[in-house]
Protein backbone atom coordinates (compact mmCIF):
# COMPACT_ATOMS: atom_id res chain seq x y z
CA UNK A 1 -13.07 15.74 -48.86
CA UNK A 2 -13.57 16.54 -52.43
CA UNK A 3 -11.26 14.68 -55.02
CA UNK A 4 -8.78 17.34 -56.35
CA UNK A 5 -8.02 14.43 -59.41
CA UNK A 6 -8.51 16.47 -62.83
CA UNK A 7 -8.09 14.29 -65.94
CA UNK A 8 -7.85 17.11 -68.04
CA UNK A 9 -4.69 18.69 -66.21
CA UNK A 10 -2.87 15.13 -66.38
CA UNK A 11 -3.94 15.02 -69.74
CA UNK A 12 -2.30 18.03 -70.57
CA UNK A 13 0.70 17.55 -68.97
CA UNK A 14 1.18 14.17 -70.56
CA UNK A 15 1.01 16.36 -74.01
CA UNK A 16 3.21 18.84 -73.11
CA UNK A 17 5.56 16.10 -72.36
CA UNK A 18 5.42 14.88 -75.56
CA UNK A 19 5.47 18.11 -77.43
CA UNK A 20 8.95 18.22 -75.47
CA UNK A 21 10.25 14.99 -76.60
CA UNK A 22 9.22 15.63 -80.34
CA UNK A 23 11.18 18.84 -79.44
CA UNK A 24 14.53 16.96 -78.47
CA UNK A 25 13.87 14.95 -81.40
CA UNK A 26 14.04 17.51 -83.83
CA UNK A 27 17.18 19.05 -82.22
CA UNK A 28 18.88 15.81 -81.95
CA UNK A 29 18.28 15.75 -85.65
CA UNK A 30 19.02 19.19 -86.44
CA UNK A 31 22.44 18.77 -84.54
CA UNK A 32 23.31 15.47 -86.34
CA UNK A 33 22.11 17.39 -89.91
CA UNK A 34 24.63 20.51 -89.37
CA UNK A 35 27.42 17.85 -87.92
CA UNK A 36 28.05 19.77 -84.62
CA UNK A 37 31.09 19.22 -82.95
CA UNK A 38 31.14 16.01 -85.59
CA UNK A 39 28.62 13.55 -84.32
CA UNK A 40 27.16 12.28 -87.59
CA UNK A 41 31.04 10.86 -88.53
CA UNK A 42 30.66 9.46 -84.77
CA UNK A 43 27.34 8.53 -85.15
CA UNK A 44 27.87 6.99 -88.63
CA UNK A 45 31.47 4.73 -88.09
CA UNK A 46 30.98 3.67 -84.45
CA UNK A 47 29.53 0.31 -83.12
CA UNK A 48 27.19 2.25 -80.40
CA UNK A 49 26.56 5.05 -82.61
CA UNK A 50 22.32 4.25 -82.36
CA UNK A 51 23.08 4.01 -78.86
CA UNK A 52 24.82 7.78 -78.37
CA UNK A 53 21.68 8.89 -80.43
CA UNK A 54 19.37 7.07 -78.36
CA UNK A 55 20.67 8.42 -75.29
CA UNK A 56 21.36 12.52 -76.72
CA UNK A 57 17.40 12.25 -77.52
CA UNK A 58 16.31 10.58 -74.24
CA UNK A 59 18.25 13.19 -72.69
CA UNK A 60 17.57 15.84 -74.26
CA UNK A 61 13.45 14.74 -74.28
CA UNK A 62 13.97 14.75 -70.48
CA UNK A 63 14.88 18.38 -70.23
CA UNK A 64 12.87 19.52 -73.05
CA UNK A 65 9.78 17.81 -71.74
CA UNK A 66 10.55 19.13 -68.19
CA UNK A 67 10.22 22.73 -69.35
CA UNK A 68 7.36 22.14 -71.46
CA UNK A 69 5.54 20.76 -68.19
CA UNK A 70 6.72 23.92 -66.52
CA UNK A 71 6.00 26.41 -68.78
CA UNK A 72 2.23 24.84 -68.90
CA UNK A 73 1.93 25.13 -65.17
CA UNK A 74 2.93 28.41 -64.92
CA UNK A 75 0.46 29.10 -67.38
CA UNK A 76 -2.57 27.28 -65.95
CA UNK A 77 -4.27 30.24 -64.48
CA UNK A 78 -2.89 32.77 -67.25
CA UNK A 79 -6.45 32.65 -68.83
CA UNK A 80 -8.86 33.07 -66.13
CA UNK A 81 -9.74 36.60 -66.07
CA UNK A 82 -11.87 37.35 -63.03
């Protein structure tokens, strides 16, 4: 039974996972930076203000990575031109 293991597919994944996090991150930022709905005041004067960051980014990297994995999968075979 041949090993269907490719270290270059989990190696891709793993970046598009972190292209998605470094994605969230930037939003995160950019939503703090324009003060929507007034989380840098939030952010700023409250005691778990790192923490609500913390957790809008891990979040937000969870769903950001998730479609970056996706949207590499569905475009494994989008090359190959037989």
């Amino acid at each position: 039974m041949p090993n269907s293991y490719d270290p270059s597919l989990i190696r891709s994944l793993r970046l598009q996972g972190v292209w998605g996090a470094l994605a969230a991150a930037v939003f995160a930022a950019l939503l703090l930076y324009f003060n929507v709905m007034h989380l840098w005041p939030f952010v700023s004067h409250s005691d778990i203000g790192v923490f609500a960051v913390l957790l809008l980014w891990t979040m937000m990297g969870c769903s950001f990575g998730t479609v970056q994995i996706a949207y590499a999968v569905m475009h494994i075979g989008a090359d190959r031109r037989d």
